[in-house]
PDB file of N, CA and C in Angstrom:
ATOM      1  N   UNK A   1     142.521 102.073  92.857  1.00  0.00           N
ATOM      2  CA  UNK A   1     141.613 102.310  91.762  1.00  0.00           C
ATOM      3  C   UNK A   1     140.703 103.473  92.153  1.00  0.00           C
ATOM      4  N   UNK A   2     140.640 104.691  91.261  1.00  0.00           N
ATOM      5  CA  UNK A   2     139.274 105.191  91.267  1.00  0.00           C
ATOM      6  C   UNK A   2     138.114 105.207  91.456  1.00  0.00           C
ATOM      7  N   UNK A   3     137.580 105.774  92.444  1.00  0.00           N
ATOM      8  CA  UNK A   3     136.180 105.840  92.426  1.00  0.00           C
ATOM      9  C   UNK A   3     135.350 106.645  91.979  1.00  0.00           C
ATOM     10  N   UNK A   4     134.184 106.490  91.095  1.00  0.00           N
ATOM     11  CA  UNK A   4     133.400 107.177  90.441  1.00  0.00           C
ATOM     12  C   UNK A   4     132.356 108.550  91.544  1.00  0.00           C
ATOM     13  N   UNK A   5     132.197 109.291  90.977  1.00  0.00           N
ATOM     14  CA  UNK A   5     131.801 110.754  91.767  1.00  0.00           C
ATOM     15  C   UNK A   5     130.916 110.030  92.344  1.00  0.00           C
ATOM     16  N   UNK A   6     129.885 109.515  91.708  1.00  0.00           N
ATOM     17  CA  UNK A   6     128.450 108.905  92.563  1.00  0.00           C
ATOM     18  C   UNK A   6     128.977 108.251  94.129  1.00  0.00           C
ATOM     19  N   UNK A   7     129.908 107.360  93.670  1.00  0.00           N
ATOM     20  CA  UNK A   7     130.035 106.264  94.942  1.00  0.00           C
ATOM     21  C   UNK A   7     130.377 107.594  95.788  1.00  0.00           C
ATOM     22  N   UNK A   8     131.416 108.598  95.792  1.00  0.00           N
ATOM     23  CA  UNK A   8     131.833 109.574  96.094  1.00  0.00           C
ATOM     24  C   UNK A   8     130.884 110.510  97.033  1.00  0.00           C
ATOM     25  N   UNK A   9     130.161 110.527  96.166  1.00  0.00           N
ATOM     26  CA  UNK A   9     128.756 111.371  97.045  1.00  0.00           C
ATOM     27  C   UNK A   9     128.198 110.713  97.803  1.00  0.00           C
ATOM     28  N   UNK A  10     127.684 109.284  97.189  1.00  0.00           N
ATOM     29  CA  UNK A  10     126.963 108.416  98.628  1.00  0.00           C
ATOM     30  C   UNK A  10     127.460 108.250  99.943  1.00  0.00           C
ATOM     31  N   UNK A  11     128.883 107.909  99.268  1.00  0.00           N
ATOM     32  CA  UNK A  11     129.658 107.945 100.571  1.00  0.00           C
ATOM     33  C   UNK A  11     129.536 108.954 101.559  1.00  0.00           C
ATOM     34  N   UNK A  12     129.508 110.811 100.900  1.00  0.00           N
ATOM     35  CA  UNK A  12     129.244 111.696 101.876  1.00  0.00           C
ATOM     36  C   UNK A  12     127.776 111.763 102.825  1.00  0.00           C
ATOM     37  N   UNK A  13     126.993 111.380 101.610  1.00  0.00           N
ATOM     38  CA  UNK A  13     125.819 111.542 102.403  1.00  0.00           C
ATOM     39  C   UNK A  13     125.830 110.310 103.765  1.00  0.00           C
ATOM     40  N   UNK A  14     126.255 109.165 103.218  1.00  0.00           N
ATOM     41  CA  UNK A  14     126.741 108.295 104.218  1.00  0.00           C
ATOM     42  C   UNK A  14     126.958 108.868 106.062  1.00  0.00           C
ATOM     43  N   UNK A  15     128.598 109.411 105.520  1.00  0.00           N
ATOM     44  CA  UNK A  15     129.033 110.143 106.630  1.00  0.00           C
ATOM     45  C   UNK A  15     128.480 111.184 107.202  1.00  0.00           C
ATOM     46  N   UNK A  16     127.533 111.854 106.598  1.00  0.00           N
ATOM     47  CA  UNK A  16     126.852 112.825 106.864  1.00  0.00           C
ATOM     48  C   UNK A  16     125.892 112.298 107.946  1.00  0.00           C
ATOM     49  N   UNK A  17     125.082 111.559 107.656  1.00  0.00           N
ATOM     50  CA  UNK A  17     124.125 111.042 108.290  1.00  0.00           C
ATOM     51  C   UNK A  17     124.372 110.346 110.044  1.00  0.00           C
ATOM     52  N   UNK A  18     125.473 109.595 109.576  1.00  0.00           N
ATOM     53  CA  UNK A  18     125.868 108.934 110.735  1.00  0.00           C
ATOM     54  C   UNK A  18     126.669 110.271 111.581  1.00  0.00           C
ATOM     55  N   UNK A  19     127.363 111.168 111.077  1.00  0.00           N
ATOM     56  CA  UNK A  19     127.837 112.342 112.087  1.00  0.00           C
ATOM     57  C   UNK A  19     126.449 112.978 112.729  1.00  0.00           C
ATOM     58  N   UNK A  20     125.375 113.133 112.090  1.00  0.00           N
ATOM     59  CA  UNK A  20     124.087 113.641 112.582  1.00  0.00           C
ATOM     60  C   UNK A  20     123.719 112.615 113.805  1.00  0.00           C
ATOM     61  N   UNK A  21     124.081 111.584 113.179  1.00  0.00           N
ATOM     62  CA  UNK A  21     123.228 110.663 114.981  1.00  0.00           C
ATOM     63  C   UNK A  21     124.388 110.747 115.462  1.00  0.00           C
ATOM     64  N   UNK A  22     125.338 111.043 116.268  1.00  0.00           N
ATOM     65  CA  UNK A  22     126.518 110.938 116.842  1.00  0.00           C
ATOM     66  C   UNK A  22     126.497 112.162 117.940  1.00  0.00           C
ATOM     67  N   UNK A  23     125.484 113.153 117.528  1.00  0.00           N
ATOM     68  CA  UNK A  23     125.983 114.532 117.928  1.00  0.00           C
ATOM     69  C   UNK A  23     125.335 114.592 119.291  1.00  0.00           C
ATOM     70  N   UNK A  24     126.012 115.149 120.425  1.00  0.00           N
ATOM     71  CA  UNK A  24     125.647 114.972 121.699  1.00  0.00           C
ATOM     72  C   UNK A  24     124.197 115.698 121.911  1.00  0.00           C
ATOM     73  N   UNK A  25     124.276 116.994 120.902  1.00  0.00           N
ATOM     74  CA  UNK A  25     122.942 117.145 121.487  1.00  0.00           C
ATOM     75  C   UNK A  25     121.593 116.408 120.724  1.00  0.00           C
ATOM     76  N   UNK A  26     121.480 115.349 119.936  1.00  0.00           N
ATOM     77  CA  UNK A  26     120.431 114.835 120.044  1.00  0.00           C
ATOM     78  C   UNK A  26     120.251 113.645 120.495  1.00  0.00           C
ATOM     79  N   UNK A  27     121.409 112.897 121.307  1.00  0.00           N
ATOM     80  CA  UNK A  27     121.352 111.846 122.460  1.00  0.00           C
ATOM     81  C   UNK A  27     120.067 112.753 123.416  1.00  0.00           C
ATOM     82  N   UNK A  28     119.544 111.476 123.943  1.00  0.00           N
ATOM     83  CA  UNK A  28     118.717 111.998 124.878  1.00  0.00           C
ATOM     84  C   UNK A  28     119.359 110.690 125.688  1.00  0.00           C
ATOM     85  N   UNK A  29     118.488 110.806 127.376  1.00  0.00           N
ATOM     86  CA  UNK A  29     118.975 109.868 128.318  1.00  0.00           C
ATOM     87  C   UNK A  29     117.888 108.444 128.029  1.00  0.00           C
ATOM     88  N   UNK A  30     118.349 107.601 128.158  1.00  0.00           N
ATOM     89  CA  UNK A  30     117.154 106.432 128.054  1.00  0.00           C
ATOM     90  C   UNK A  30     116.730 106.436 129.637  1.00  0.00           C
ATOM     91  N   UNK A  31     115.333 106.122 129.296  1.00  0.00           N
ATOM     92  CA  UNK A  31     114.441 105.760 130.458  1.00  0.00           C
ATOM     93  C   UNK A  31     115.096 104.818 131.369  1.00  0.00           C
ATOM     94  N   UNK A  32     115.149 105.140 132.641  1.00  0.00           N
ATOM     95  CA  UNK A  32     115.763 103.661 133.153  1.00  0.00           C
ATOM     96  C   UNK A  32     114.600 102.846 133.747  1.00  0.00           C
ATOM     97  N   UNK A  33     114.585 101.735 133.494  1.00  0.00           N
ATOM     98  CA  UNK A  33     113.583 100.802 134.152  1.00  0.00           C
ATOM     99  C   UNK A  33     113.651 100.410 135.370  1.00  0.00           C
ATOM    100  N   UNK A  34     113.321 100.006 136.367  1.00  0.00           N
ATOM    101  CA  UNK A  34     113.332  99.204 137.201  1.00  0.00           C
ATOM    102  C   UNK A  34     113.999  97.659 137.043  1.00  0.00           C
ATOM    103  N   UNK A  35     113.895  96.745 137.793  1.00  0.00           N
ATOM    104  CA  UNK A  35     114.251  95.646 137.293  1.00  0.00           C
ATOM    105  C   UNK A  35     113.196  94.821 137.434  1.00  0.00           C
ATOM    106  N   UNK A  36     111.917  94.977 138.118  1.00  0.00           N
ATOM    107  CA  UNK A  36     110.653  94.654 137.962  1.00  0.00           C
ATOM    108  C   UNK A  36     110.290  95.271 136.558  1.00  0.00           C
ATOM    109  N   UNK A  37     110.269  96.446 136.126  1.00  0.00           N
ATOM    110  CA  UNK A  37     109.606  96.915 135.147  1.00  0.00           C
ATOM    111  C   UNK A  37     110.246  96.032 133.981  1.00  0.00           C
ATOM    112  N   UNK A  38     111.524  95.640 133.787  1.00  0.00           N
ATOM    113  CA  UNK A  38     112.138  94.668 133.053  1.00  0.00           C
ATOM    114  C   UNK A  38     111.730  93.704 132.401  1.00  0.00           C
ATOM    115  N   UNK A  39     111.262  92.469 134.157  1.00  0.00           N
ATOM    116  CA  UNK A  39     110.762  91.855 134.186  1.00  0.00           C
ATOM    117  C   UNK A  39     109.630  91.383 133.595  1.00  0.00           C
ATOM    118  N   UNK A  40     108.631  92.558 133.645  1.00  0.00           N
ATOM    119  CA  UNK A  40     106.994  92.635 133.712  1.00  0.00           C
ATOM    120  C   UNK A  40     107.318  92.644 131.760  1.00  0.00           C
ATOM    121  N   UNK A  41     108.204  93.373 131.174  1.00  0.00           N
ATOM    122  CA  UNK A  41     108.627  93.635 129.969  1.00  0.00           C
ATOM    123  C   UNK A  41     108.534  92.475 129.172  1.00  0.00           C
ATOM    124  N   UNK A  42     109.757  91.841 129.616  1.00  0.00           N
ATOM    125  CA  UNK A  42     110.299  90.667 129.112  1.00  0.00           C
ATOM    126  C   UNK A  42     108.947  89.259 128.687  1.00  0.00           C
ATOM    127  N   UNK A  43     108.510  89.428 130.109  1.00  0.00           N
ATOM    128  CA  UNK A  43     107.060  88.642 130.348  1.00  0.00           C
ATOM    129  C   UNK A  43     106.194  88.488 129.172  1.00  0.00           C
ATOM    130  N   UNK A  44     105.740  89.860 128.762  1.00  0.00           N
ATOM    131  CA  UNK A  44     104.981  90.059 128.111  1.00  0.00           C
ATOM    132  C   UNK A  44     105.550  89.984 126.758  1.00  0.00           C
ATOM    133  N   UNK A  45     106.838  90.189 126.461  1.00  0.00           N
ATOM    134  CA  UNK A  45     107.338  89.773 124.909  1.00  0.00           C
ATOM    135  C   UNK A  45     107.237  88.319 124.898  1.00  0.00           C
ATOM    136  N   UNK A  46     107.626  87.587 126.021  1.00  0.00           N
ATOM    137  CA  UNK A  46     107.314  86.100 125.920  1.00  0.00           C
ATOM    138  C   UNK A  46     106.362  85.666 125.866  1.00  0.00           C
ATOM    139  N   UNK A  47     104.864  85.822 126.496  1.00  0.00           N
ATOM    140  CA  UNK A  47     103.720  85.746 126.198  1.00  0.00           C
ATOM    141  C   UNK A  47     103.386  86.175 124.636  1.00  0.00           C
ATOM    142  N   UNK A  48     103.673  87.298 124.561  1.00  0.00           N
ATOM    143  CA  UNK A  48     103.357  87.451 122.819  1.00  0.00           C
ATOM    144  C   UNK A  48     103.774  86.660 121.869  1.00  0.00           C
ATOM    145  N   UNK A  49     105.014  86.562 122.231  1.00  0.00           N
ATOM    146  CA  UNK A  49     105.299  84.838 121.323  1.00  0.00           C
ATOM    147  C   UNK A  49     104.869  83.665 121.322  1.00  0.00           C
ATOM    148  N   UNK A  50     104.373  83.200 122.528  1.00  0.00           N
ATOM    149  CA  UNK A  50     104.039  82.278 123.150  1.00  0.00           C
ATOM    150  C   UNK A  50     102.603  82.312 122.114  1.00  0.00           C
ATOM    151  N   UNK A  51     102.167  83.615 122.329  1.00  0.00           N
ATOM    152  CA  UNK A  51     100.567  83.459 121.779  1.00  0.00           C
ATOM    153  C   UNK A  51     100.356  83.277 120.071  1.00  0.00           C
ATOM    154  N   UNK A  52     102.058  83.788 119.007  1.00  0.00           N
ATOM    155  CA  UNK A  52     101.924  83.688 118.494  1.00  0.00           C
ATOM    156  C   UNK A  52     101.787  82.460 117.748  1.00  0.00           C
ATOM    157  N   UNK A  53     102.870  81.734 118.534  1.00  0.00           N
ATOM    158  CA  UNK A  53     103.211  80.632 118.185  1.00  0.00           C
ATOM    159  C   UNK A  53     101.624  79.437 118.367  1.00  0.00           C
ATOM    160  N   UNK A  54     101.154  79.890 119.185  1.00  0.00           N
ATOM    161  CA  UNK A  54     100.030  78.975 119.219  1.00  0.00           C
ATOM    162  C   UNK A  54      98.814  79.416 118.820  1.00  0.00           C
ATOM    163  N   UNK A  55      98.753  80.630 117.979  1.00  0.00           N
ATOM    164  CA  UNK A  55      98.111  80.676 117.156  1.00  0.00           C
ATOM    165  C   UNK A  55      98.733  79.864 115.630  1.00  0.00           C
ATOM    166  N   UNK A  56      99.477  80.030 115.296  1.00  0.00           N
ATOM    167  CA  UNK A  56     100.231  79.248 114.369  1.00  0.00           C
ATOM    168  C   UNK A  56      99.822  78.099 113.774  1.00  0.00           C
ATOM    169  N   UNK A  57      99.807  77.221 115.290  1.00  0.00           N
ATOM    170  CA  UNK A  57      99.339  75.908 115.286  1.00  0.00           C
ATOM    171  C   UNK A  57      98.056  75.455 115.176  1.00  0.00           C
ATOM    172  N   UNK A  58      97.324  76.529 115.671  1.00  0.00           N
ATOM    173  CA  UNK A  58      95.583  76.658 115.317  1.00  0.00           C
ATOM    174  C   UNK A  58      95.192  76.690 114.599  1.00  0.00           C
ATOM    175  N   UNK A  59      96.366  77.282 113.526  1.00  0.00           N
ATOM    176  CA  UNK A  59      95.349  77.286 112.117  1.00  0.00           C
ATOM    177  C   UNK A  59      95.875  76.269 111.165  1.00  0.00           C
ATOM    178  N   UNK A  60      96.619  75.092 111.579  1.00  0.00           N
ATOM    179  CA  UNK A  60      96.425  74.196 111.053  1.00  0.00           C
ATOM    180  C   UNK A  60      96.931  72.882 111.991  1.00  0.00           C
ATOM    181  N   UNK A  61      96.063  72.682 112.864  1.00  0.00           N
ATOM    182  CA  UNK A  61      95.401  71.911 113.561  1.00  0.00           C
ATOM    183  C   UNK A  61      93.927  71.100 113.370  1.00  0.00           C
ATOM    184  N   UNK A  62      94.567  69.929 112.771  1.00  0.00           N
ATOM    185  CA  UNK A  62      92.584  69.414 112.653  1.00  0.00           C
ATOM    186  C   UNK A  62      91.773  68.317 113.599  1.00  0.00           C
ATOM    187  N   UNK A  63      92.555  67.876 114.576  1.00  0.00           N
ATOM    188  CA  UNK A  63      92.260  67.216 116.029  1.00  0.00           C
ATOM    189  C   UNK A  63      91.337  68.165 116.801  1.00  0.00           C
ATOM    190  N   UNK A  64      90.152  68.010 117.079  1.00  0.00           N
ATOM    191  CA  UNK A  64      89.145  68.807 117.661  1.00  0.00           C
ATOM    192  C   UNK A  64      89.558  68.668 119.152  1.00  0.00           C
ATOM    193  N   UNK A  65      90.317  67.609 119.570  1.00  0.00           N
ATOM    194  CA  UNK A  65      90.720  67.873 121.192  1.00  0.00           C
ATOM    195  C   UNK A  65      92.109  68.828 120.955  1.00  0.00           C
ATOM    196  N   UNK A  66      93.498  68.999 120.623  1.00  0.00           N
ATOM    197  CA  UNK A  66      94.033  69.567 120.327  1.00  0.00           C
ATOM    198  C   UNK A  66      93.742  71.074 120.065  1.00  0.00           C
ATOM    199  N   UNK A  67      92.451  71.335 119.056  1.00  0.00           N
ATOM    200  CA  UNK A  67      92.259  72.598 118.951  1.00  0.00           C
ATOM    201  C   UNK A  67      91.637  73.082 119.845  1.00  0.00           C
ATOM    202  N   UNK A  68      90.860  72.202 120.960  1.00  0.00           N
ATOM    203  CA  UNK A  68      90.218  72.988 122.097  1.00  0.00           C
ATOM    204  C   UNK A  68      91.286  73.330 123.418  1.00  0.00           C
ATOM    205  N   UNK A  69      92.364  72.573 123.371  1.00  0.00           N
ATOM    206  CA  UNK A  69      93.505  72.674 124.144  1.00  0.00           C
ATOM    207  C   UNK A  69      94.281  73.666 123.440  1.00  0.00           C
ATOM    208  N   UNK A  70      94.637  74.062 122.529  1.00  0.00           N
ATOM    209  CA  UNK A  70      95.079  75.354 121.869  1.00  0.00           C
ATOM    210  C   UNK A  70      94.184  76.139 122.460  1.00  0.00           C
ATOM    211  N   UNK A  71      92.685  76.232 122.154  1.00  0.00           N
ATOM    212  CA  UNK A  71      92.020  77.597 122.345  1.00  0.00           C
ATOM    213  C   UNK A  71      92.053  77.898 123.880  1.00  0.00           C
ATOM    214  N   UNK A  72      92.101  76.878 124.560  1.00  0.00           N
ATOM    215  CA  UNK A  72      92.294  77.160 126.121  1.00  0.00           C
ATOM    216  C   UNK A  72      93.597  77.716 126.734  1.00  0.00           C
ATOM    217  N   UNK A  73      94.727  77.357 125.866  1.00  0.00           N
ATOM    218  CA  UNK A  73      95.573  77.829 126.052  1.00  0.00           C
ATOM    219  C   UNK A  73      95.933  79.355 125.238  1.00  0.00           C
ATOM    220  N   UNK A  74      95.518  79.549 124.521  1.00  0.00           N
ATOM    221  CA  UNK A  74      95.303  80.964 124.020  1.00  0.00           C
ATOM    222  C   UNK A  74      94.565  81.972 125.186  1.00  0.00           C
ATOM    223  N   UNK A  75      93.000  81.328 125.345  1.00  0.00           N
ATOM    224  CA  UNK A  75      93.064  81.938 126.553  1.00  0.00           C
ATOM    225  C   UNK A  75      93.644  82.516 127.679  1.00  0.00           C
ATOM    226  N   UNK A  76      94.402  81.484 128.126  1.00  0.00           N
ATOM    227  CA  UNK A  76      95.114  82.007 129.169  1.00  0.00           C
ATOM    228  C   UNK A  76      96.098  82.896 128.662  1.00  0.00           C
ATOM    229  N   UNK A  77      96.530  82.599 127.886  1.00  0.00           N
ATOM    230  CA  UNK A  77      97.858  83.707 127.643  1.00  0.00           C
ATOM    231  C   UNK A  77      97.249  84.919 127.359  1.00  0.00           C
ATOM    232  N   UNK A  78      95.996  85.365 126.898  1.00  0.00           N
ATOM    233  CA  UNK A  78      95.247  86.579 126.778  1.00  0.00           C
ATOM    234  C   UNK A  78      95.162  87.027 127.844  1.00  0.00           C
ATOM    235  N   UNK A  79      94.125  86.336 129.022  1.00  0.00           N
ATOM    236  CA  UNK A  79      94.276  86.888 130.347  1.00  0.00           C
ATOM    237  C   UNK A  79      95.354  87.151 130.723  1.00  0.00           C
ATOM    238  N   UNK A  80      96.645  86.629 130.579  1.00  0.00           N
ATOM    239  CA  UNK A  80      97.684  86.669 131.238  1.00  0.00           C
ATOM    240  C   UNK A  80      98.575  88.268 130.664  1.00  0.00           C
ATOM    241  N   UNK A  81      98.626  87.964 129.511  1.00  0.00           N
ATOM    242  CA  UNK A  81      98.525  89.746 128.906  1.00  0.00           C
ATOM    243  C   UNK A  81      98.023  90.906 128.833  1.00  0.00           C
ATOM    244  N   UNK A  82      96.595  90.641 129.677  1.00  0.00           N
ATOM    245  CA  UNK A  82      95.778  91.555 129.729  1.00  0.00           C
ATOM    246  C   UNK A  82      96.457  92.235 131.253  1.00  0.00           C
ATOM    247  N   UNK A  83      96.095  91.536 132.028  1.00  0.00           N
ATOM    248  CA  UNK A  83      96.781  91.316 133.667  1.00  0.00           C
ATOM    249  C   UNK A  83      97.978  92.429 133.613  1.00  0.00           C
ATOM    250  N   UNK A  84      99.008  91.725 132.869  1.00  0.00           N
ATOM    251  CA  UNK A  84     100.486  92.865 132.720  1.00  0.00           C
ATOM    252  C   UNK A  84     100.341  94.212 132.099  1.00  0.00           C
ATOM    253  N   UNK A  85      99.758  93.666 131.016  1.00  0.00           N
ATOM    254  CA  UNK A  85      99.500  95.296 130.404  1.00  0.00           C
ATOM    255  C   UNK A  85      98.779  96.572 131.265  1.00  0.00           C
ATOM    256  N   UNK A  86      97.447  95.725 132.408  1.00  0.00           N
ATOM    257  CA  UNK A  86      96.810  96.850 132.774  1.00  0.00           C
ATOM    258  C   UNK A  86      97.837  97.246 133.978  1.00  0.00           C
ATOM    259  N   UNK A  87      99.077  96.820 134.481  1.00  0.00           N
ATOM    260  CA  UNK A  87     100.024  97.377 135.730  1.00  0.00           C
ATOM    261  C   UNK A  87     100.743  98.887 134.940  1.00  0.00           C
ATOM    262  N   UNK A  88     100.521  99.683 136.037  1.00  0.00           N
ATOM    263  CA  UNK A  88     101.347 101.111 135.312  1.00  0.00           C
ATOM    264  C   UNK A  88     102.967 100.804 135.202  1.00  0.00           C
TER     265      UNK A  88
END
């Protein structure tokens, strides 16, 4: 079956686009990390979740011991993010 000019064109611009990221010279090299630097990485995406998630729960939490055990534990995960972030 036929395809209409439009689909026709999208399609080029399509291919167009993806031949543009393909082309060797605008690969660049990726940074290589360490496997500490990885580490220290990974850490800190888990902490950020960690913190999101228990913010989450904070805001609908109505146990006043619970929410002070949330906020303590928020704490720490702040310090604990602060800590990683300030390593070069």
């Amino acid at each position: 079956m036929a395809r209409g000019w439009e689909s026709k064109a999208v399609e080029a611009q399509q291919d167009e686009v993806t031949q543009e990221a393909l082309r060797p010279e605008d690969v660049r090299p990726k940074k290589r990390d360490t496997p500490e630097e990885r580490a220290r990485l990974d850490r800190i995406a888990s902490l950020e979740m960690s913190r999101n998630l228990t913010l989450d729960k904070l805001e609908t939490a109505a146990n006043p011991n619970y929410r002070q055990t949330l906020l303590r534990a928020l704490s720490a995960l702040d310090d604990e993010l602060e800590e990683l972030k300030r390593v070069p």
